[in-house]
N, C-alpha and C. Protein backbone atom coordinates (compact mmCIF):
# COMPACT_ATOMS: atom_id res chain seq x y z
N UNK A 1 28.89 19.38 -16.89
CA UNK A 1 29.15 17.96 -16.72
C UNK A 1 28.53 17.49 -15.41
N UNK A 2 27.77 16.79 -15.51
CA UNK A 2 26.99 15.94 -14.49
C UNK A 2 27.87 15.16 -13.50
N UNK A 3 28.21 15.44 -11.95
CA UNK A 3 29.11 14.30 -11.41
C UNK A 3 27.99 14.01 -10.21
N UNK A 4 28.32 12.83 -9.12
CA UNK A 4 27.67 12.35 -8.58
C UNK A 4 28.90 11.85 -7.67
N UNK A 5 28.88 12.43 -6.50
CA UNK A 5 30.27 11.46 -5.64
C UNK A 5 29.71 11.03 -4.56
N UNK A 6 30.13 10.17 -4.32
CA UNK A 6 29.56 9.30 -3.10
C UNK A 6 31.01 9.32 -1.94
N UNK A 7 30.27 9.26 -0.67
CA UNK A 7 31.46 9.43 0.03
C UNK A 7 30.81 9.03 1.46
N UNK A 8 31.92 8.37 3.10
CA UNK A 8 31.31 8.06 3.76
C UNK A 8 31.41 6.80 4.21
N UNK A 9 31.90 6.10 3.10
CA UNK A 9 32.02 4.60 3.55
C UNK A 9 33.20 4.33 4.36
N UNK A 10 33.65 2.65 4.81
CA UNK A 10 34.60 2.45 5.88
C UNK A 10 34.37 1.07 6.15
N UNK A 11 35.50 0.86 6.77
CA UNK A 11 35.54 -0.28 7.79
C UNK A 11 34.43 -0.11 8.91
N UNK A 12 33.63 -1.06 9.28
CA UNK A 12 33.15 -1.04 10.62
C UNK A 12 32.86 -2.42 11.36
N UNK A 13 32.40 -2.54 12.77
CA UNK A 13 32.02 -3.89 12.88
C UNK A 13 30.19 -3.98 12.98
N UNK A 14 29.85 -5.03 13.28
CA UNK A 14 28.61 -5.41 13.15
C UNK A 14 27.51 -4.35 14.25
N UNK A 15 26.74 -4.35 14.01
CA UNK A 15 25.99 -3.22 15.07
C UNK A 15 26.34 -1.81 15.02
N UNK A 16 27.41 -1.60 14.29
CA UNK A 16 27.53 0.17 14.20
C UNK A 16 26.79 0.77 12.86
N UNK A 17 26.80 2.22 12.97
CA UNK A 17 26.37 3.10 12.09
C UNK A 17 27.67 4.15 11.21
N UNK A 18 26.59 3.85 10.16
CA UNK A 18 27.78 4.79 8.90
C UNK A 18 26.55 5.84 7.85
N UNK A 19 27.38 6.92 7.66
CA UNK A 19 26.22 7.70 6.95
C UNK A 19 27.24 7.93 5.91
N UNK A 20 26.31 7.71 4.54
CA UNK A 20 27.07 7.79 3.57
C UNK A 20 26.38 9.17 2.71
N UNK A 21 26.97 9.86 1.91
CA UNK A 21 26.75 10.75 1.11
C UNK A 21 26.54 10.89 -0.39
N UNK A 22 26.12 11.51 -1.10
CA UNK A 22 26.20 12.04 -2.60
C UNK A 22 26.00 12.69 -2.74
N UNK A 23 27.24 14.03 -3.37
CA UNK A 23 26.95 14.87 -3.80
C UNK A 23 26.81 15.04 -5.23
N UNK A 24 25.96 16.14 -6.00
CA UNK A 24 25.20 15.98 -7.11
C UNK A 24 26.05 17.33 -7.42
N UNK A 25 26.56 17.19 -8.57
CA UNK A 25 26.47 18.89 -9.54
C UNK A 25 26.28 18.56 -10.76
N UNK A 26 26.48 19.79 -11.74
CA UNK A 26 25.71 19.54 -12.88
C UNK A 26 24.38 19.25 -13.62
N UNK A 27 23.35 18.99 -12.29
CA UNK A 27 22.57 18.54 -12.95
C UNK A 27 21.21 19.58 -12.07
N UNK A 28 20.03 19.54 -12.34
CA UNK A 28 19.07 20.18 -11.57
C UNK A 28 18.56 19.26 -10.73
N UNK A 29 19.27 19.48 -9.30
CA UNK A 29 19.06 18.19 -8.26
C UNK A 29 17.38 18.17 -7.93
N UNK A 30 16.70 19.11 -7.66
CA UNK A 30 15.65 19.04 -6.74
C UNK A 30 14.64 18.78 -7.56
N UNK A 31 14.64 17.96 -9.15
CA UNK A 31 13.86 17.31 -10.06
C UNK A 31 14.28 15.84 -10.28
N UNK A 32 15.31 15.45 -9.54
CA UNK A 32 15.90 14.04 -9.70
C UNK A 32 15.40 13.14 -8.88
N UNK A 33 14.38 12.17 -9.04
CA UNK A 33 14.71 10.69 -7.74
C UNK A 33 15.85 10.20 -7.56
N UNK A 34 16.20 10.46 -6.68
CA UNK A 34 17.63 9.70 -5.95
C UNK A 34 17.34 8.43 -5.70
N UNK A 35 18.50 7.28 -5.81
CA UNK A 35 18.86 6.18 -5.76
C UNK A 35 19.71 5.67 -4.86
N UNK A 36 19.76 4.73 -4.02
CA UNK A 36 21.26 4.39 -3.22
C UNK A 36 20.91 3.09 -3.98
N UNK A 37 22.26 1.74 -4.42
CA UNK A 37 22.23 0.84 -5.30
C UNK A 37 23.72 0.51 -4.26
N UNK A 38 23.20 -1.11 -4.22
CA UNK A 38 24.55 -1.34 -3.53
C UNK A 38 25.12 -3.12 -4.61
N UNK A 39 26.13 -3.53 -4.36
CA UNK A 39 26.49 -4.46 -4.70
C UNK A 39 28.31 -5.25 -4.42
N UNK A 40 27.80 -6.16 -3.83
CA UNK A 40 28.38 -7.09 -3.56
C UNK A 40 29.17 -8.26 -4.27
N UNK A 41 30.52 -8.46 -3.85
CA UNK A 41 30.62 -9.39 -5.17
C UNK A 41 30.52 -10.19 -5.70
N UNK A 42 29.98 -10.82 -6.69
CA UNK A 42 29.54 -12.40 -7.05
C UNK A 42 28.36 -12.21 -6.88
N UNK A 43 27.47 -10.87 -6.85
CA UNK A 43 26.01 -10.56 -6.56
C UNK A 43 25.56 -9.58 -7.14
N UNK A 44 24.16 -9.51 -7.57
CA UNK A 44 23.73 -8.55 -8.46
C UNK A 44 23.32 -7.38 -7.85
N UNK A 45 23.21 -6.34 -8.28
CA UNK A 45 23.14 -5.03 -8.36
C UNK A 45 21.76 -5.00 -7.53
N UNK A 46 21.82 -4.55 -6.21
CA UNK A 46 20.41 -3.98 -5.32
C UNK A 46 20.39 -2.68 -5.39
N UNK A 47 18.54 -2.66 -5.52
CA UNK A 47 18.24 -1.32 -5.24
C UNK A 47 18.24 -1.11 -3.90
N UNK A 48 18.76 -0.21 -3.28
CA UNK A 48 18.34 -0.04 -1.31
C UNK A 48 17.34 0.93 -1.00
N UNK A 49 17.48 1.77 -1.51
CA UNK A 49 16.61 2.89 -0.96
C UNK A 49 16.55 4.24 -2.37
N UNK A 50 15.11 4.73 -2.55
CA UNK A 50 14.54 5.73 -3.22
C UNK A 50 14.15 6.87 -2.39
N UNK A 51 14.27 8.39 -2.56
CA UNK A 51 13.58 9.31 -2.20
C UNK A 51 13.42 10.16 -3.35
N UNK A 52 11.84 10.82 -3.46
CA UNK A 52 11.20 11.31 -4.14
C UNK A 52 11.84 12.89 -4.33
N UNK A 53 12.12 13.74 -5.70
CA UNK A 53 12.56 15.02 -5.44
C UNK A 53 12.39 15.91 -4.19
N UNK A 54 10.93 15.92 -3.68
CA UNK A 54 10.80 16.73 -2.45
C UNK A 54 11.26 16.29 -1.20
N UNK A 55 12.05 14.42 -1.07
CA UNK A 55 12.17 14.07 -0.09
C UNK A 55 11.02 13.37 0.78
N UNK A 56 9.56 13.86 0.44
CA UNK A 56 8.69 13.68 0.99
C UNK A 56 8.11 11.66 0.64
N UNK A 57 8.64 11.19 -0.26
CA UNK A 57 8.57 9.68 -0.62
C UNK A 57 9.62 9.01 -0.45
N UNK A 58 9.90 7.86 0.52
CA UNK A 58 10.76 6.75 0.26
C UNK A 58 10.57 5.57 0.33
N UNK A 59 11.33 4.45 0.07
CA UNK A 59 10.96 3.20 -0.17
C UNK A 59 12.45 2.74 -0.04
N UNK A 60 12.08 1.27 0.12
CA UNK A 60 13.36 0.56 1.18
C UNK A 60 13.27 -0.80 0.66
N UNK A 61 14.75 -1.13 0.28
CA UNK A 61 14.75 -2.91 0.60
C UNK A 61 13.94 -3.76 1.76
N UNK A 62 13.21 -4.75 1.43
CA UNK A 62 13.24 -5.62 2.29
C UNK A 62 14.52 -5.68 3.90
N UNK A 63 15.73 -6.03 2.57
CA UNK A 63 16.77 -6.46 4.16
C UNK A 63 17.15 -4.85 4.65
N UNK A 64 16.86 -4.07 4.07
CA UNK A 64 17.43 -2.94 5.13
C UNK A 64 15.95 -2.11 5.90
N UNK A 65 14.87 -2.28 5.60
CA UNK A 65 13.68 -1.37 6.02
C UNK A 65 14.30 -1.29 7.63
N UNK A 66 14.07 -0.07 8.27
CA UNK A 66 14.13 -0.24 9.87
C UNK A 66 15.40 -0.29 10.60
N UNK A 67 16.18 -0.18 9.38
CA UNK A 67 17.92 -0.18 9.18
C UNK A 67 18.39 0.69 9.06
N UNK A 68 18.08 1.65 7.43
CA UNK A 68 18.63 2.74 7.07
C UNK A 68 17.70 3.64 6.66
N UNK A 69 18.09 5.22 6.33
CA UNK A 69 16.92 5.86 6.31
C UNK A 69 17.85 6.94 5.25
N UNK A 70 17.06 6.88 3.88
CA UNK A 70 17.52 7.81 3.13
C UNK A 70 17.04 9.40 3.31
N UNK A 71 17.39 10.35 3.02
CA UNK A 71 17.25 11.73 2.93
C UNK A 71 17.75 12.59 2.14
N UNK A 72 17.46 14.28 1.72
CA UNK A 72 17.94 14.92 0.89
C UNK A 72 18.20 15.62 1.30
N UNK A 73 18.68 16.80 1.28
CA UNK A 73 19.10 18.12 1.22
C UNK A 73 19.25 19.12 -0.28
N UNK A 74 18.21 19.25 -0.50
CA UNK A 74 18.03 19.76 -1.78
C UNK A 74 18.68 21.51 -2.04
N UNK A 75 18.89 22.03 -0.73
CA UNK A 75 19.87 23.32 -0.90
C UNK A 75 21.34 23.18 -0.83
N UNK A 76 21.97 21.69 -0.57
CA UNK A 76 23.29 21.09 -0.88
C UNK A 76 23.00 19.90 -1.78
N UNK A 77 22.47 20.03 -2.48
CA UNK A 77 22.39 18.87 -3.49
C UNK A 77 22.88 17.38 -3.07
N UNK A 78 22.65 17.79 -2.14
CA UNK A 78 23.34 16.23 -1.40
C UNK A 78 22.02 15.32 -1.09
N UNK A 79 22.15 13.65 -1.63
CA UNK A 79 21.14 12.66 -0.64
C UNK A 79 22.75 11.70 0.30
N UNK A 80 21.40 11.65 1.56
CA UNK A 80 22.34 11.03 2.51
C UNK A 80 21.79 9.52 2.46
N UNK A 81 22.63 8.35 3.19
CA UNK A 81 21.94 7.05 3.47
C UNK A 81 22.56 6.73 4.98
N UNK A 82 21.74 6.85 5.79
CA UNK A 82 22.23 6.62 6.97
C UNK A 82 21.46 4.99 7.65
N UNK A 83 22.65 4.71 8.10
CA UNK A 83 23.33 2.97 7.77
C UNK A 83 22.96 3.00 9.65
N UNK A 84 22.47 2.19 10.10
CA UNK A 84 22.20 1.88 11.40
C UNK A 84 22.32 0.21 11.78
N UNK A 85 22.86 -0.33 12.63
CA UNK A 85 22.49 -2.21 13.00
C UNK A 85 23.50 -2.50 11.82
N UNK A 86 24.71 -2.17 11.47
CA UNK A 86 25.09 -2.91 10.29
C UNK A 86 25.19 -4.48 10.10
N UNK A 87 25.27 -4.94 9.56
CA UNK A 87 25.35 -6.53 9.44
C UNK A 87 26.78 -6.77 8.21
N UNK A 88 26.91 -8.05 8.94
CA UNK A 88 28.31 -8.26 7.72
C UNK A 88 27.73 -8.34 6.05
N UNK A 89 26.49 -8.73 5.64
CA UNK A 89 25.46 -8.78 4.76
C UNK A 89 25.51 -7.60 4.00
N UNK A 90 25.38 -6.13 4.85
CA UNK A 90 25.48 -4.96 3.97
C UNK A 90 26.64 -4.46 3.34
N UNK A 91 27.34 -5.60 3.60
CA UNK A 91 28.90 -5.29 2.88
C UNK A 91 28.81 -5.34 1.16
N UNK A 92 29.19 -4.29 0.60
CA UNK A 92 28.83 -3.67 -0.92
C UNK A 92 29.57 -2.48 -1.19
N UNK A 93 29.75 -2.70 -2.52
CA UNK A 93 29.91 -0.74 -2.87
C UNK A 93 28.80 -0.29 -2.82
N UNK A 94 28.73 0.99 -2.27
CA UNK A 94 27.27 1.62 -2.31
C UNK A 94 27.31 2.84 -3.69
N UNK A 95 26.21 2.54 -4.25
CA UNK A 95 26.08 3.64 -5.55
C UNK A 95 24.88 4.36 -5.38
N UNK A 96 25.30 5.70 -5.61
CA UNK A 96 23.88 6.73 -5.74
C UNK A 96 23.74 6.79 -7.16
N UNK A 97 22.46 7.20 -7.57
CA UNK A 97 21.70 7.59 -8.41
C UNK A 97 20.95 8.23 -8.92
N UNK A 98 21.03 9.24 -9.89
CA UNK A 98 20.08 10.04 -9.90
C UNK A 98 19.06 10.00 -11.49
N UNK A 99 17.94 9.94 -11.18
CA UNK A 99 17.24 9.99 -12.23
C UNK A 99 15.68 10.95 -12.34
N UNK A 100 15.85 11.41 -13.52
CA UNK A 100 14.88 12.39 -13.57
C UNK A 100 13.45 11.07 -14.16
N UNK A 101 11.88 11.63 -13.90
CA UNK A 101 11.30 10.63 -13.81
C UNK A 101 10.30 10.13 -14.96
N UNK A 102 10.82 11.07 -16.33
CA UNK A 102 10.16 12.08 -17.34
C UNK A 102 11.09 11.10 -18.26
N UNK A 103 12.50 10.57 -17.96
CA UNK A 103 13.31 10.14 -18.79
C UNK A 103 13.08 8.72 -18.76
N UNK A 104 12.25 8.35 -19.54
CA UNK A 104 11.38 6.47 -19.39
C UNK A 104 12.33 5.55 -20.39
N UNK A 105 12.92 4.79 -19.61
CA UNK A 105 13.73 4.03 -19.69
C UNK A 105 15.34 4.02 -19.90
N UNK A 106 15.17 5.25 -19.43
CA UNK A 106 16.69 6.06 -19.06
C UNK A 106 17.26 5.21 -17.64
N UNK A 107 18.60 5.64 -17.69
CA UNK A 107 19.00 5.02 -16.40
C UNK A 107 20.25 5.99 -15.65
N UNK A 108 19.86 7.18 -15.73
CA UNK A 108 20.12 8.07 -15.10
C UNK A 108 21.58 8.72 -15.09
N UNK A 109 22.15 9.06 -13.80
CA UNK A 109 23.56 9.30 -13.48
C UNK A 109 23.65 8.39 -12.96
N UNK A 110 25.38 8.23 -12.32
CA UNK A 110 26.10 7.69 -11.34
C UNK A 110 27.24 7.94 -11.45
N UNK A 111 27.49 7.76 -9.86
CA UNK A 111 28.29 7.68 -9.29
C UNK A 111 29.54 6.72 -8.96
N UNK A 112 30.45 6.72 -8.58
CA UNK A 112 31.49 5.59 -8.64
C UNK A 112 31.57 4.68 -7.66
N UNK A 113 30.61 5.28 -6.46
CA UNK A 113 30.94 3.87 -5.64
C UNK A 113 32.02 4.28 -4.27
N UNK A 114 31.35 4.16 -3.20
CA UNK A 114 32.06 4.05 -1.61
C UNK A 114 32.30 2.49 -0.92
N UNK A 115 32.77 2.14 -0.51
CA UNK A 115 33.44 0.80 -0.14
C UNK A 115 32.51 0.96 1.47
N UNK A 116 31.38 -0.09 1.83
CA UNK A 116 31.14 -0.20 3.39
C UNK A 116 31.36 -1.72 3.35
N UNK A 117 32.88 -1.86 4.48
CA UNK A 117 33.10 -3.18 4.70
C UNK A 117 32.39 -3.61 6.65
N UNK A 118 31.48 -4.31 6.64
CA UNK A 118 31.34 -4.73 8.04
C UNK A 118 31.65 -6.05 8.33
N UNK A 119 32.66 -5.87 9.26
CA UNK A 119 33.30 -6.97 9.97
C UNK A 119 33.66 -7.07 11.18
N UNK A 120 33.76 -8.29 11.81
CA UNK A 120 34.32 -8.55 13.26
C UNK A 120 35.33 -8.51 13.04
């Protein structure tokens, strides 16, 4: 059984940092593009950040480039999203994702979702 947990999130105020997690089992992690997907409420579903199975490719929202910086750990099956400058804006559940890249028009795993609230 394929799970995906996300973990990491919190209260914070504006200008701090939060590193959020997903851990992967079940599945053969180090063939998956990872996903972080955040959403807000009364707002649609963002992509934030992609890294490529080897880690070696990523790609970034607009509002977060220079912000946050995704990563893997492919011998803990874990991708990280580390959250820097928060803004009250990045307030969302954050969702990981995993998708293999072979599966065309699949929409992968997921995860349930970590709560990052930023506030004064």
């Amino acid at each position: 059984q394929v799970q995906l947990v996300e973990s990491g999130g919190g209260l914070v105020q504006p200008g701090e940092s939060l590193r959020l997690s997903c851990a992967a089992s079940g599945l053969s992690f180090s063939i998956y593009d990872m996903k972080w997907y955040r959403q807000a409420p009364g707002k649609e579903r963002e992509l934030v950040a992609v890294i490529s199975p080897g880690g070696g490719g990523t790609r970034y929202a607009d509002s977060v480039k220079g912000r946050f910086t995704i990563s893997r750990d492919n011998a803990k099956n874990t991708v990280y999203l580390q959250m820097n400058s928060l803004k009250p804006e990045d307030t969302a559940v954050y969702y990981c994702n995993a998708v293999w890249r072979y599966d065309v028009g699949g929409s992968g795993y997921w995860g349930q979702g970590t709560q990052v609230t930023v506030s004064s």
